[in-house]
Protein backbone atom coordinates (compact mmCIF):
# COMPACT_ATOMS: atom_id res chain seq x y z
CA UNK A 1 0.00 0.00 0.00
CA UNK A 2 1.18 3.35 -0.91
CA UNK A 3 0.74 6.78 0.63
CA UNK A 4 0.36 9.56 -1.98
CA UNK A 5 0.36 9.14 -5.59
CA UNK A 6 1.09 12.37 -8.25
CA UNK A 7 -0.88 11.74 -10.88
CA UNK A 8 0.34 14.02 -13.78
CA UNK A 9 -1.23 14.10 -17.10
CA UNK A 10 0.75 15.03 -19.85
CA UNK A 11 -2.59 14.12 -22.62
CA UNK A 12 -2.91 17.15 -23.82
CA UNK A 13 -2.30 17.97 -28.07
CA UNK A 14 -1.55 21.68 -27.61
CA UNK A 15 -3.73 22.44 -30.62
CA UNK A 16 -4.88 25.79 -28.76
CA UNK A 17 -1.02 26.67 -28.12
CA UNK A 18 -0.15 26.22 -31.97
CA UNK A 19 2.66 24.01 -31.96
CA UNK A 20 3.02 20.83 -33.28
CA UNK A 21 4.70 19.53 -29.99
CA UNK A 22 2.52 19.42 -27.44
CA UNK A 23 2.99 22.31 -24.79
CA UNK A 24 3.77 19.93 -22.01
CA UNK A 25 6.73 19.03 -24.44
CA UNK A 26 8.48 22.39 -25.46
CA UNK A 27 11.85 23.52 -23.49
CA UNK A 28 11.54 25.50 -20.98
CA UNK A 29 14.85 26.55 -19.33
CA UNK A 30 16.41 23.58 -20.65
CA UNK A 31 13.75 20.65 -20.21
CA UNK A 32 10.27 20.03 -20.80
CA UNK A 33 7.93 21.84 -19.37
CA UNK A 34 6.65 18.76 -17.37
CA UNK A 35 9.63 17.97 -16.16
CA UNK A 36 9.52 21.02 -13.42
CA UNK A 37 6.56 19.77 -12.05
CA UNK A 38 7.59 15.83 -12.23
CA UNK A 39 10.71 17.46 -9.97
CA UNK A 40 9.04 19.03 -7.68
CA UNK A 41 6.72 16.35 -6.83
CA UNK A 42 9.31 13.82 -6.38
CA UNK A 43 11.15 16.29 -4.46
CA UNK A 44 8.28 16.93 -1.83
CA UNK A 45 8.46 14.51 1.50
CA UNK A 46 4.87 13.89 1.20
CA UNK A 47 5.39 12.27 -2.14
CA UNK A 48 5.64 8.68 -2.76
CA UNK A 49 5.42 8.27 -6.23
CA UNK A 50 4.60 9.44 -9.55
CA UNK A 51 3.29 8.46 -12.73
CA UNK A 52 2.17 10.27 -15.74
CA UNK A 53 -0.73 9.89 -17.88
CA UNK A 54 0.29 10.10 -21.46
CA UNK A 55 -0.91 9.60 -25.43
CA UNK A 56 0.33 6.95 -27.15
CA UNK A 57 1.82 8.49 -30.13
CA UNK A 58 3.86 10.95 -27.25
CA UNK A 59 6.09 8.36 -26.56
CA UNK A 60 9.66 9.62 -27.90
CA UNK A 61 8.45 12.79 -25.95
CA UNK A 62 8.45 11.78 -23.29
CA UNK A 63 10.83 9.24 -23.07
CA UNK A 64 13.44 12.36 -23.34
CA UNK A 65 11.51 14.32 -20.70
CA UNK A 66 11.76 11.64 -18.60
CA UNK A 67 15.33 10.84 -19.42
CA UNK A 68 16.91 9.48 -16.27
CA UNK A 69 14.45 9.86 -13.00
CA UNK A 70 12.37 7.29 -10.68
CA UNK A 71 9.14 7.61 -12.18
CA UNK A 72 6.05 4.71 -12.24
CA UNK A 73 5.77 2.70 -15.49
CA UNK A 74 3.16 5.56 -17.69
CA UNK A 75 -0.21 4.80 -18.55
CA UNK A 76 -2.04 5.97 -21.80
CA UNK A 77 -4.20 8.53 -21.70
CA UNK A 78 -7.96 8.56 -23.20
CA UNK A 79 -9.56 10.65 -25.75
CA UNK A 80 -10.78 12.84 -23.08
CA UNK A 81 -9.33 14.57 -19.69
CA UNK A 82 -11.69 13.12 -17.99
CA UNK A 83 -11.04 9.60 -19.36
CA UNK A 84 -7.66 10.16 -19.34
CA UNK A 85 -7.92 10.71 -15.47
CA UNK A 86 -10.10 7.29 -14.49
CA UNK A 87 -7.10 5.67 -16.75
CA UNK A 88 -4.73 7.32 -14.52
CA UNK A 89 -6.71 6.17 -11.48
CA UNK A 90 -7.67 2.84 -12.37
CA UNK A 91 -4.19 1.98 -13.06
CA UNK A 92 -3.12 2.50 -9.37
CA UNK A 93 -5.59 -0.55 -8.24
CA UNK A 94 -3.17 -2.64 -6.96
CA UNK A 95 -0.48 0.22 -5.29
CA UNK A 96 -4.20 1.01 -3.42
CA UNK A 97 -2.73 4.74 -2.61
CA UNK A 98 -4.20 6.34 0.50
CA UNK A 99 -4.72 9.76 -1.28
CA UNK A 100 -3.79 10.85 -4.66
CA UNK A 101 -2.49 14.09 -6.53
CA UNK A 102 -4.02 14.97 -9.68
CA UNK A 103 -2.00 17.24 -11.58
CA UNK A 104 -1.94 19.24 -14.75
CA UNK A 105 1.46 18.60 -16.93
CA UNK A 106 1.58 22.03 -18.82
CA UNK A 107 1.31 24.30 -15.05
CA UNK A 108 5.22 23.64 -14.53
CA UNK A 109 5.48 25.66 -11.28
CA UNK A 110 3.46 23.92 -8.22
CA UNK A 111 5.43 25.17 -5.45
CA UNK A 112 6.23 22.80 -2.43
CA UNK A 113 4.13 24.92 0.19
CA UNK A 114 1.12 24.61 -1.97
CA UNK A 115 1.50 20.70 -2.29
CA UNK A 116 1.72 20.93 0.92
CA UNK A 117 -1.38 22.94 1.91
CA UNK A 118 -3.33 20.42 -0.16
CA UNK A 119 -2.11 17.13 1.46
CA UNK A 120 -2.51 18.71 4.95
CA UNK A 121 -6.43 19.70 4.24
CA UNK A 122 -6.52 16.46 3.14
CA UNK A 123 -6.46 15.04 7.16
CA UNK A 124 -9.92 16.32 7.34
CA UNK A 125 -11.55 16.66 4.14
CA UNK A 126 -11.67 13.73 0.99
CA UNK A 127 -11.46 16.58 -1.39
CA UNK A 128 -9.17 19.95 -1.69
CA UNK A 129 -7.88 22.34 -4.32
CA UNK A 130 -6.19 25.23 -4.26
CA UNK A 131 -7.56 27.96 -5.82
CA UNK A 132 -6.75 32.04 -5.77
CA UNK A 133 -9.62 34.57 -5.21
CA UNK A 134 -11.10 36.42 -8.08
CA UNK A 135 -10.11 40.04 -7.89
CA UNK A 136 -11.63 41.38 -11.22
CA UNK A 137 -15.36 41.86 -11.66
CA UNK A 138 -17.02 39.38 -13.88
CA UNK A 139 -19.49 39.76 -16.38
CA UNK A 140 -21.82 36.79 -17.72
CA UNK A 141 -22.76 37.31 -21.31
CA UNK A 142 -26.09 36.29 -23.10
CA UNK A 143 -25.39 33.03 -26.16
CA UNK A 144 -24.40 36.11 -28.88
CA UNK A 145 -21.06 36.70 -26.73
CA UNK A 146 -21.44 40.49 -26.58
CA UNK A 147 -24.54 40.87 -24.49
CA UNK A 148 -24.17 41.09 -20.65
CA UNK A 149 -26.73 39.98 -18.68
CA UNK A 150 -25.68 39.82 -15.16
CA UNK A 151 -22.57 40.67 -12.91
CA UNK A 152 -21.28 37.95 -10.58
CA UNK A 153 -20.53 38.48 -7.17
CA UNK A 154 -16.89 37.61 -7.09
CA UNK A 155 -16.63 37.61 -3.33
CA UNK A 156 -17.96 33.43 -4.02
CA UNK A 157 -16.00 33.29 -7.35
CA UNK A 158 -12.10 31.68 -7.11
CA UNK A 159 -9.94 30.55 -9.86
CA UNK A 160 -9.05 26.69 -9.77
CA UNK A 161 -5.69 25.38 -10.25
CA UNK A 162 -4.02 22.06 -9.48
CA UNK A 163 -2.64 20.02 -7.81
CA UNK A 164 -6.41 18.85 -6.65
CA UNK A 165 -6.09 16.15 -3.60
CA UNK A 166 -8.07 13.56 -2.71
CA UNK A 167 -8.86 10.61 -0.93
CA UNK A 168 -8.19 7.88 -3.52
CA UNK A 169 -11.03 5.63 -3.47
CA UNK A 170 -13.41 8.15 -2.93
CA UNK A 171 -11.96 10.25 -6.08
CA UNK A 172 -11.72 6.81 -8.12
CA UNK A 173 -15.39 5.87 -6.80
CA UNK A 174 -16.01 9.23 -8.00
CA UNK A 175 -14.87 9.29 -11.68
CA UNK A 176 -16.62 5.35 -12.34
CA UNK A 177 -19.55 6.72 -11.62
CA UNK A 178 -19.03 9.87 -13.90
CA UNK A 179 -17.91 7.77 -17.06
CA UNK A 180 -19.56 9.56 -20.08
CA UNK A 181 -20.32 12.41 -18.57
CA UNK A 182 -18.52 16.05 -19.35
CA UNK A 183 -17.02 17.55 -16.40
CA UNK A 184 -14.18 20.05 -16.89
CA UNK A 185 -11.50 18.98 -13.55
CA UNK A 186 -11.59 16.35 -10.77
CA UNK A 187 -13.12 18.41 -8.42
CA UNK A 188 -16.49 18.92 -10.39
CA UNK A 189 -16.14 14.96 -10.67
CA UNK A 190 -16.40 15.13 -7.35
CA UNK A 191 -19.19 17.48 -7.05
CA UNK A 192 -21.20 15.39 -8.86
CA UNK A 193 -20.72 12.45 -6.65
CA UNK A 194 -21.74 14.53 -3.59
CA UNK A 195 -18.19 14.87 -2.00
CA UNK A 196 -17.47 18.41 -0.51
CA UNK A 197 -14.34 20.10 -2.15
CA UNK A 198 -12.30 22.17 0.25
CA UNK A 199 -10.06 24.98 -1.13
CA UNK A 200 -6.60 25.66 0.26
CA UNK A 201 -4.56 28.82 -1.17
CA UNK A 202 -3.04 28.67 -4.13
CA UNK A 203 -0.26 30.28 -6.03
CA UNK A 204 0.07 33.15 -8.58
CA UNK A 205 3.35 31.26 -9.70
CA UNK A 206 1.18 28.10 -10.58
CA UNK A 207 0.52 29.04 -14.33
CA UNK A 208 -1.32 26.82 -16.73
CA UNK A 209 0.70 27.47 -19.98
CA UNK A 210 -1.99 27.35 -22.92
CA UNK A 211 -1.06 30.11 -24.98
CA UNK A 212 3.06 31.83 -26.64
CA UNK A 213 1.55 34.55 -24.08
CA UNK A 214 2.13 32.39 -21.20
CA UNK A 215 5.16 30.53 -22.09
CA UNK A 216 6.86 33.93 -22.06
CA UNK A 217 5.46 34.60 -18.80
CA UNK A 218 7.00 31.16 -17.54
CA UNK A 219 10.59 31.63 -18.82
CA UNK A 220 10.31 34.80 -17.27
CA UNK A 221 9.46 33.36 -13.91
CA UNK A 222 11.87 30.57 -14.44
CA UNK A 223 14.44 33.52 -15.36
CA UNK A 224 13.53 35.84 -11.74
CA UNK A 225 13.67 32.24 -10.18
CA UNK A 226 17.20 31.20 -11.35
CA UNK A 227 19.13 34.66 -11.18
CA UNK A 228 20.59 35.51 -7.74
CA UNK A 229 20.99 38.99 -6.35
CA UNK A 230 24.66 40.05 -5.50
CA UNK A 231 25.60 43.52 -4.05
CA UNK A 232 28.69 44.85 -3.73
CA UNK A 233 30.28 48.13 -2.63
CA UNK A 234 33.21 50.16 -3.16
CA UNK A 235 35.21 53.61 -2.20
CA UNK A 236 37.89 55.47 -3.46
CA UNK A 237 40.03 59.09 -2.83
CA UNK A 238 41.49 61.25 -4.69
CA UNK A 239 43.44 64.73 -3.43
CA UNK A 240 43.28 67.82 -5.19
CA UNK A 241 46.08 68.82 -7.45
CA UNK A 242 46.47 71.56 -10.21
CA UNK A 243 44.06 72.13 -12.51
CA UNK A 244 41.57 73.55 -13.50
CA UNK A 245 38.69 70.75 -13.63
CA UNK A 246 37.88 67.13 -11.70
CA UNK A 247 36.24 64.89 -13.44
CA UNK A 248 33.28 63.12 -11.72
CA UNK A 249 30.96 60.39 -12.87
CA UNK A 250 32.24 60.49 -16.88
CA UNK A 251 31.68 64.93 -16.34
CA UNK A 252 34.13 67.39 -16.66
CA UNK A 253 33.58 69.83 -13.88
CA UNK A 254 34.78 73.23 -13.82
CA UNK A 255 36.68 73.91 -10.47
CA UNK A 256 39.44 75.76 -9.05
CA UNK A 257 41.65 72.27 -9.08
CA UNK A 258 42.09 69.27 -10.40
CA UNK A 259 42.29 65.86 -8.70
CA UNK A 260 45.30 63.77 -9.00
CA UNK A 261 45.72 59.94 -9.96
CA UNK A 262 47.37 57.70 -12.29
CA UNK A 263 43.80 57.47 -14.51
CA UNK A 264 41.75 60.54 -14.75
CA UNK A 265 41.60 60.41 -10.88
CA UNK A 266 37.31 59.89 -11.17
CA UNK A 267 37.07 58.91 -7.74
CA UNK A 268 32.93 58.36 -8.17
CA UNK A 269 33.51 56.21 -10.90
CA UNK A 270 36.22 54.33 -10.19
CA UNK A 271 33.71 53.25 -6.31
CA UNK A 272 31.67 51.99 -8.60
CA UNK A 273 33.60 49.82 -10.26
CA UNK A 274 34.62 48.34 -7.09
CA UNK A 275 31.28 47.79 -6.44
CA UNK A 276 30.62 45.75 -9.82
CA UNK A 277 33.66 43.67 -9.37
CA UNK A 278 32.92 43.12 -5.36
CA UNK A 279 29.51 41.71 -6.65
CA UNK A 280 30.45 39.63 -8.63
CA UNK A 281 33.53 39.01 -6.52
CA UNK A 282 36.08 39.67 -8.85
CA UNK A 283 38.80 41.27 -6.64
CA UNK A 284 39.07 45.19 -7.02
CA UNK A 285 40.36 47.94 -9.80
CA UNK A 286 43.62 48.01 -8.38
CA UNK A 287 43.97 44.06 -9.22
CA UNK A 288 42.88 44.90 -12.75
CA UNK A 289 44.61 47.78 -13.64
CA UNK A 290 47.55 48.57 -11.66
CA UNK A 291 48.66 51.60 -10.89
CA UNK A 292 52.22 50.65 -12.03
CA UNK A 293 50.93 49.57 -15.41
CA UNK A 294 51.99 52.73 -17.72
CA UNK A 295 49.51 51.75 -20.00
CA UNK A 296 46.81 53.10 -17.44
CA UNK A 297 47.83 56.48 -16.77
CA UNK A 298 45.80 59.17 -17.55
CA UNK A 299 43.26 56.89 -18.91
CA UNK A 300 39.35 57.52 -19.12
CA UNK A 301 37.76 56.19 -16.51
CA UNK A 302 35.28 54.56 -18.22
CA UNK A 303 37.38 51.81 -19.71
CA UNK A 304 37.80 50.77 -15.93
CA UNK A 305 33.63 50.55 -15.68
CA UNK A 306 32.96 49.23 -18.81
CA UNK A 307 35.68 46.55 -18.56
CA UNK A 308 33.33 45.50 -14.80
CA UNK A 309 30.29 45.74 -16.77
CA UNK A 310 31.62 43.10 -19.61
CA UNK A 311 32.54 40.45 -16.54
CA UNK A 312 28.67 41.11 -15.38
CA UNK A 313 27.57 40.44 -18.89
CA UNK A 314 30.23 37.62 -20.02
CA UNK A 315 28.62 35.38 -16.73
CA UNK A 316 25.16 35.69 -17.91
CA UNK A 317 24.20 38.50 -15.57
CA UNK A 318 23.23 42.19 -15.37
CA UNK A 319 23.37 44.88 -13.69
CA UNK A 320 20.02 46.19 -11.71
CA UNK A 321 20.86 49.40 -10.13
CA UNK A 322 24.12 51.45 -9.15
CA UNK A 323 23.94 54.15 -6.11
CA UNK A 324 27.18 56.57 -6.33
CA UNK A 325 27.25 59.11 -3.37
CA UNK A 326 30.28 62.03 -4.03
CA UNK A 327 31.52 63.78 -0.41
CA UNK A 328 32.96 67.13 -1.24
CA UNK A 329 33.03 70.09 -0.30
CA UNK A 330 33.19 72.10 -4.00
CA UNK A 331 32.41 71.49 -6.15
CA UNK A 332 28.73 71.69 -6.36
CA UNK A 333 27.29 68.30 -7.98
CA UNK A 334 23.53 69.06 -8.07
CA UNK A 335 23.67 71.21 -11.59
CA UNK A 336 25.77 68.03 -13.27
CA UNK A 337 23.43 65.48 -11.34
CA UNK A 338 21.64 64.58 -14.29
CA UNK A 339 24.45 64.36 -16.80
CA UNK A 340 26.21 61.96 -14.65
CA UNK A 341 23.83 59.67 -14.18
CA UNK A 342 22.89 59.37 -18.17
CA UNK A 343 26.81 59.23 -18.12
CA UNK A 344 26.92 56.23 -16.07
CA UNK A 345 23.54 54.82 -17.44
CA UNK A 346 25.33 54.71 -21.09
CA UNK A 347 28.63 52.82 -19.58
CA UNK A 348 26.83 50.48 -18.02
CA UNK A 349 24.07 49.70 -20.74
CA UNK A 350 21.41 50.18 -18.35
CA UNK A 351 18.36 52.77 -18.26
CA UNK A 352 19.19 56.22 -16.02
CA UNK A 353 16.22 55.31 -14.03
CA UNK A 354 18.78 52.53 -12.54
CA UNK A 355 21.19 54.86 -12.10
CA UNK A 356 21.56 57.21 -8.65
CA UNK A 357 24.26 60.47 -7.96
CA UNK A 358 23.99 61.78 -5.01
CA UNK A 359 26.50 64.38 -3.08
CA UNK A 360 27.29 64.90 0.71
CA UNK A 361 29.63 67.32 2.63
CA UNK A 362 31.51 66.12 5.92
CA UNK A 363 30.33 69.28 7.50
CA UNK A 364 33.84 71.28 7.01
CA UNK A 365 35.40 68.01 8.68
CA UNK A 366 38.38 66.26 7.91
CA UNK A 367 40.28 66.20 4.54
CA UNK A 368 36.76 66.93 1.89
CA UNK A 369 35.78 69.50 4.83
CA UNK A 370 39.03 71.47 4.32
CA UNK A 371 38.90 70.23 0.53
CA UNK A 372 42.29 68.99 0.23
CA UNK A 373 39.99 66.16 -2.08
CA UNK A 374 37.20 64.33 -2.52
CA UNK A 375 35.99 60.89 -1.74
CA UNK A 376 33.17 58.21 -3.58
CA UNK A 377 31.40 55.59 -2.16
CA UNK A 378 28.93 53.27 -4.56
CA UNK A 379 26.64 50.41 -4.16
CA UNK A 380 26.03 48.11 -7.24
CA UNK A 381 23.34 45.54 -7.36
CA UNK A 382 23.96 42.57 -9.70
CA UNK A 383 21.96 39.72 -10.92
CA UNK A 384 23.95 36.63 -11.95
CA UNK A 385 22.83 33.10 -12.56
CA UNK A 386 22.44 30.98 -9.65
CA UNK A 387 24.84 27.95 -10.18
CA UNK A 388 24.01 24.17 -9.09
């Protein structure tokens, strides 16, 4: 005798997706879009088995989705959901599961908690769903389409999704009896048998992929899911020297001196691209571009921050946001506020929105308060591929 069953079916033709592989088929982040929910089932403690309800003529399909994981031998599918389901459930006779999961094979993303909520409800209930609220008012038109004829109250309306849970032989018992008949998901089967359906919370994640539309929308969740967050910071100094300009952020600004360095001395930008390469942990400007290195001095600044934006880029990441704060006395950032940042922005590749300037004084304190220089601190966050 077995615990819990996940019943996937994977029956579908994906005529309404227009593709001639089925939707529960196509890639998505570098398997099948079945396969993420096939992994997360077997991955959940509550879990003791899986098998997948399939069409015949799939079988090449899903033999490479399936590649190498513990999975139950598959059954074949009907010409129906429905039929495809009593298939699914009549082929776990002699296992005799206590309860059973009954899953859809194109919604890749059923989160662990949610499988969870449903197997808990399932200690006091023969029946459960989850299932998200309705938010939008609903309209119910007349047979021409275009006519309304009533609004809905939405405060009883929720959106189904699956996994649905039930007791097994109440849910087989259930689907027998409804043979021939055309219900549109287990738990209307179960309606119809007289067994009270329980809804648990469900998840905004869990999307059913039927059309292109939402198979972008899934390799961009799969995308936000698989890219890690990495923040770094950085500071630099540079003392005033003759001149007549400093150059801050990429902008030439007119003062009384200029800063001294081996580069341009841009003390803003060169924070920042500490803060690139500490967030992607790539050691620090001086490591790059040594001071001693004659090939370096008096260069542009910007070859230092575009050379930290290329590392971002060349390991599959980007660059979110960048924060530069200047502490000087003189010379007054605000009227060059805006240049720098589209300055920065263009370096980087990334929209000004992302980018920040902001200037401090130290209150006539230490070296910028008697403005013998200037000093930069930034704060760069980075998105990079999570690795296995």
């Amino acid at each position: 005798m077995t615990g819990c069953v996940a019943l996937i079916l994977s029956g579908g033709s994906g005529n309404r997706f227009g593709d001639n592989t089925p939707k529960q088929y196509l890639s998505l982040g570098g398997k099948a879009v079945i396969r993420h929910a096939i992994d997360t089932f077997l991955g959940h403690p509550g879990v003791d088995a899986v098998r997948i309800v399939r069409r015949p003529q799939d079988t090449s399909l899903y033999e490479a989705a399936i590649n190498d994981i513990s999975v139950l031998e598959p059954v074949d599918g009907g010409i129906t959901r429905q039929e495809s389901v009593r298939l699914g459930l009549e082929s776990l006779k002699d296992m005799r599961p206590t309860t059973v999961l009954i899953h859809d094979g194109a919604r890749p993303f059923p989160d662990p908690g949610l499988i969870s909520r449903a197997l808990d409800a399932l200690h006091e209930h023969q029946a459960v769903i989850p299932a998200l609220p309705v938010f939008d008012t609903i309209k119910q038109v007349a047979s021409d389409g275009k006519t309304i004829e009533q609004t809905l109250d939405r405060q009883k309306l929720w959106r189904a999704q699956t996994p649905q849970a039930f007791d097994y032989n109440a849910i087989f018992s259930a689907h027998q009896k409804a043979a021939g008949q055309e219900l549109t998901d287990d738990a209307m089967v179960a309606e119809n048998a007289g067994i009270p359906v329980t809804i648990v919370q469900g998840s905004e994640s869990n999307i059913k992929i039927t059309t292109r539309e939402d198979m972008e929308q899934a390799n961009k969740s799969l995308e936000q899911e698989t890219m890690l967050t990495r923040v770094g910071t950085g500071f630099d100094v540079h003392q005033f020297g003759p001149g007549d300009h400093a150059m801050l952020c990429g902008i030439s600004v007119a003062h009384e001196k200029g800063l001294e360095g081996h580069s341009d001395a841009d003390a803003p930008m060169h924070a920042l691209t500490d803060a690139i390469l500490g967030a992607i942990a790539a050691g620090d400007i001086g490591s790059h571009f040594p001071p001693s290195d004659e090939r370096w001095r008096g260069a542009a600044s910007s070859e230092f921050l575009k050379y930290a934006a290329t590392l971002v880029s060349d390991q599959g990441g980007r660059i979110d946001n960048v924060d530069v704060t200047i502490i000087c006395e003189k010379p007054k950032i605000g009227p060059h506020r805006d240049a720098m940042c589209q300055k920065l922005a263009d370096i980087l590749g990334i929209s000004a929105t992302s980018v920040s300037v902001k200037a401090t004084t130290t209150e006539q304190l230490g070296f910028t308060g008697r403005g013998e220089g200037i000093a930069a601190q930034a704060i760069a966050s980075v998105s990079l591929p999570a690795k296995p």
